[in-house]
Protein backbone atom coordinates (compact mmCIF):
# COMPACT_ATOMS: atom_id res chain seq x y z
CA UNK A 1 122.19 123.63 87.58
CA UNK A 2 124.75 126.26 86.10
CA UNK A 3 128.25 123.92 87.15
CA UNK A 4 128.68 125.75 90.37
CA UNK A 5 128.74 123.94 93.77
CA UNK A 6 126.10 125.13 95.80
CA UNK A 7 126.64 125.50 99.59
CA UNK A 8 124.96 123.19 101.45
CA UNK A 9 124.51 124.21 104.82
CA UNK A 10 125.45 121.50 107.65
CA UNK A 11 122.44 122.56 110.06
CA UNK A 12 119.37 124.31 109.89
CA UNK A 13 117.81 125.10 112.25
CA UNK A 14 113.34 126.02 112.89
CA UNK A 15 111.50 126.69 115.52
CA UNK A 16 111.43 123.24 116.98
CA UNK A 17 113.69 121.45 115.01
CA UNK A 18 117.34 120.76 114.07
CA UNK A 19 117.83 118.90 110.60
CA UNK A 20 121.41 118.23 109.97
CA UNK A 21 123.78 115.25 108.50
CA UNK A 22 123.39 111.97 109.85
CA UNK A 23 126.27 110.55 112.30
CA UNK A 24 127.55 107.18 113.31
CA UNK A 25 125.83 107.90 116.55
CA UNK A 26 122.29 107.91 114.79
CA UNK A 27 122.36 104.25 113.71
CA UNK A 28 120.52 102.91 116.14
CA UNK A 29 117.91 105.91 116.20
CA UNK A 30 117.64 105.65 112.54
CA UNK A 31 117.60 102.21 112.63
CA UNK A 32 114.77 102.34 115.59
CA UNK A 33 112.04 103.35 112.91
CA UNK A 34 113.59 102.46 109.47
CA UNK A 35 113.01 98.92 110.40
CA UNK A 36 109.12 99.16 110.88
CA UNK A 37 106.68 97.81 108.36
CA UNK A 38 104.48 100.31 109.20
CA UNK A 39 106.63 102.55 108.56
CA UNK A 40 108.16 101.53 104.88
CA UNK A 41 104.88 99.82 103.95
CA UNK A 42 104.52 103.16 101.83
CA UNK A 43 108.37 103.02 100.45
CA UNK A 44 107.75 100.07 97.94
CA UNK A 45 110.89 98.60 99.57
CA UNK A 46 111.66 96.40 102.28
CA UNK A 47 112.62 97.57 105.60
CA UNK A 48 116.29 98.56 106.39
CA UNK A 49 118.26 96.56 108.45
CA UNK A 50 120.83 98.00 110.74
CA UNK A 51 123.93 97.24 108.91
CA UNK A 52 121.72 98.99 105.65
CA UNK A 53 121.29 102.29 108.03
CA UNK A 54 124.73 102.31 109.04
CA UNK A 55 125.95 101.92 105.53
CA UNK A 56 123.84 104.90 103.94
CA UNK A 57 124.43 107.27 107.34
CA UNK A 58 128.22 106.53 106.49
CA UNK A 59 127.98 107.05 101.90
CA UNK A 60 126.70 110.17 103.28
CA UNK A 61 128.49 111.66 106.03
CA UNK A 62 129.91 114.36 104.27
CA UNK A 63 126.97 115.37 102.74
CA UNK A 64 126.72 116.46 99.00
CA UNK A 65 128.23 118.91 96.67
CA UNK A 66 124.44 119.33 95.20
CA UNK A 67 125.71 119.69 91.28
CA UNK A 68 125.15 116.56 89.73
CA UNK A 69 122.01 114.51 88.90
CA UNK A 70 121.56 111.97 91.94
CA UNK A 71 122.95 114.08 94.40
CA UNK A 72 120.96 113.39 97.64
CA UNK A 73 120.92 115.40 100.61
CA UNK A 74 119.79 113.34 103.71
CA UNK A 75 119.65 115.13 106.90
CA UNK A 76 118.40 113.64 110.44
CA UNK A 77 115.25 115.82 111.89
CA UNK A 78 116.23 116.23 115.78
CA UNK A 79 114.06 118.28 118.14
CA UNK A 80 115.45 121.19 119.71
CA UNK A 81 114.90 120.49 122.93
CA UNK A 82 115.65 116.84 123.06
CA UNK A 83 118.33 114.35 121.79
CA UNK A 84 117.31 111.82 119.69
CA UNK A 85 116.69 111.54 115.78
CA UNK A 86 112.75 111.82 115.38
CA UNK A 87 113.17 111.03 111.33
CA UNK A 88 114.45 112.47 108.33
CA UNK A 89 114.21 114.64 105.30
CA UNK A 90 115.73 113.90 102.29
CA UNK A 91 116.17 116.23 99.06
CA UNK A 92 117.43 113.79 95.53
CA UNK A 93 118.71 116.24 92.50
CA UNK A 94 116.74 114.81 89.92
CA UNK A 95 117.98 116.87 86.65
CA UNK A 96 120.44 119.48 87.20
CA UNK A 97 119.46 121.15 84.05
CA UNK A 98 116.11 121.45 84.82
CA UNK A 99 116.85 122.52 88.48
CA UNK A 100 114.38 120.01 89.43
CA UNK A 101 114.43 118.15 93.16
CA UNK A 102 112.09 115.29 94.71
CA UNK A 103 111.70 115.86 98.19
CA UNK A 104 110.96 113.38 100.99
CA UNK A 105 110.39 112.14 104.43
CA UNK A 106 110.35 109.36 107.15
CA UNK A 107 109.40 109.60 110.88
CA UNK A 108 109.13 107.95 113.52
CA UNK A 109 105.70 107.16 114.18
CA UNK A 110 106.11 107.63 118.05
CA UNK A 111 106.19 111.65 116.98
CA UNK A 112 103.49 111.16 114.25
CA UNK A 113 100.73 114.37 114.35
CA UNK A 114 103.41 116.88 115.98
CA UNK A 115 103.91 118.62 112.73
CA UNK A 116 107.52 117.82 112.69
CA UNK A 117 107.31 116.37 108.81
CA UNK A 118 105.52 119.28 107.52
CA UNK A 119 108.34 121.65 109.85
CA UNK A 120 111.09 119.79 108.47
CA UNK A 121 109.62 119.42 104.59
CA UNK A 122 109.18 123.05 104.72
CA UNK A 123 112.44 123.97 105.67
CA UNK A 124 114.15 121.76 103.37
CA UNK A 125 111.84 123.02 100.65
CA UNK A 126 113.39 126.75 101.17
CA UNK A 127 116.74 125.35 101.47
CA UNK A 128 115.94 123.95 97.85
CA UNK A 129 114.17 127.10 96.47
CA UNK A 130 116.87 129.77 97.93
CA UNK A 131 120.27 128.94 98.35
CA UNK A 132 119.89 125.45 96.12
CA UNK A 133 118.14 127.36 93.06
CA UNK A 134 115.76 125.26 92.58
CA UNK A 135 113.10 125.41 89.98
CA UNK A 136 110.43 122.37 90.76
CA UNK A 137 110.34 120.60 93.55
CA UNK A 138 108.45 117.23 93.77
CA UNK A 139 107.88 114.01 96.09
CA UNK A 140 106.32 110.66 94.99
CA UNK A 141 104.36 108.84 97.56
CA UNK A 142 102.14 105.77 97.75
CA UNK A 143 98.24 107.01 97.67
CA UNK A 144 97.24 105.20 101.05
CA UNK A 145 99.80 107.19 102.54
CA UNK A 146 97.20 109.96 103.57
CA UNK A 147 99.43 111.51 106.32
CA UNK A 148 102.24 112.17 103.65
CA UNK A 149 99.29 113.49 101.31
CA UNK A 150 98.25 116.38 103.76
CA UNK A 151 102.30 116.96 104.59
CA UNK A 152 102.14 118.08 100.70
CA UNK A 153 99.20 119.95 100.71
CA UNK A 154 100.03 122.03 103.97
CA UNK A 155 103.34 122.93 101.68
CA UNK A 156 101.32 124.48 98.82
CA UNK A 157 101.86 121.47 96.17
CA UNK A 158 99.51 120.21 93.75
CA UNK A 159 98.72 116.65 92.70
CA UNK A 160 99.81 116.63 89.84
CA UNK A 161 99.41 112.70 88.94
CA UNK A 162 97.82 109.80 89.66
CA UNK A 163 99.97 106.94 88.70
CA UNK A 164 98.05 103.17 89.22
CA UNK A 165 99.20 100.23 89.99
CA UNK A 166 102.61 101.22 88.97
CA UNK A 167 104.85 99.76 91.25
CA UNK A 168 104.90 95.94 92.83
CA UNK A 169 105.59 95.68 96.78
CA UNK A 170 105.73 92.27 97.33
CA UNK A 171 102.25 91.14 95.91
CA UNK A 172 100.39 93.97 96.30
CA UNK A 173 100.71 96.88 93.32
CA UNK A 174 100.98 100.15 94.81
CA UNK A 175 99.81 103.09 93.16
CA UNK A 176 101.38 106.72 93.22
CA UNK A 177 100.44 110.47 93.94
CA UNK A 178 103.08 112.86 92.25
CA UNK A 179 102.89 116.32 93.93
CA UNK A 180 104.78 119.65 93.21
CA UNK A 181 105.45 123.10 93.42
CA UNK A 182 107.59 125.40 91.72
CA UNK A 183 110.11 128.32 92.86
CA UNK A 184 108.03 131.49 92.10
CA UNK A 185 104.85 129.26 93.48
CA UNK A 186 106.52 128.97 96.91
CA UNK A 187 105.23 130.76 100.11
CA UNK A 188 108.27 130.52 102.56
């Protein structure tokens, strides 16, 4: 980026949805689907525990400055009309100088085929392509993950590589889908 602290905003708001930072309060939420095979069988890690989601909600609290490489943005994905964290949406700084971002999600599969990921992913995406400046963004995901697959193409992105077998999850290699979409590409 050009050494200059973006502003991250603390909410943002969409139609249905609320994404903002993660608080103590949203352990057990968090927790609620973070925990679920089903769920990280496409993270090529194991599941979180609840001391593991109460750790990361808490390194990230404050959320980030957004200037140097690594800088993560997690924000919970609330509905409007409800209480309750329904997932998340999470944007990494991958290379400042480049102005390059990987994007990505987790839900709660009791609200899977609502839309909310693609909602979410979309407004995070023109968070990252307005006020954030950035030039490419990109998300990784595991190539049975078919629900995450049409979240990407419903946001415009292109496959842009098929990576095989080239990660291990426990004994099974997992192979990867890179998709991605750059600034003057993007249809807000």
């Amino acid at each position: 980026m050009d050494n200059v602290t973006r502003y991250v905003p603390a909410t943002i708001a969409t139609e249905r949805l609320i994404l903002r930072l993660f608080a103590p309060g949203d352990v057990d939420d968090r927790y609620a689907y973070q925990s679920l095979p089903e769920v990280v069988r496409y993270l090529l890690r194991p599941p979180l525990t609840h001391e593991g989601c109460a750790e990361s909600i808490a390194a990230r609290a404050d959320g980030t400055t957004w200037q140097a490489d690594g800088d993560v943005l997690l924000l919970a994905v609330c509905r409007a009309d409800e209480p309750g964290v329904v997932g998340e949406v999470v944007l990494t700084l991958r290379s400042a100088r480049a102005r390059q971002a990987e994007i990505g999600w987790v839900f709660n599969p009791r609200y899977a085929g609502q839309g909310y990921a693609t909602e979410a992913a979309r407004a995070l995406a023109s968070l990252a392509f307005g006020r954030l400046g950035v030039h490419r963004v990109f998300a990784r995901l595991d190539v049975l993950n078919t629900a995450s697959v049409r979240v990407c193409e419903r946001l415009g992105m292109r496959r842009e590589a098929h990576l095989v077998d080239n990660d291990l999850d426990g004994d099974r290699w997992g192979s990867e889908y890179v998709y991605a979409i750059l600034a003057h590409e993007w249809k807000d």
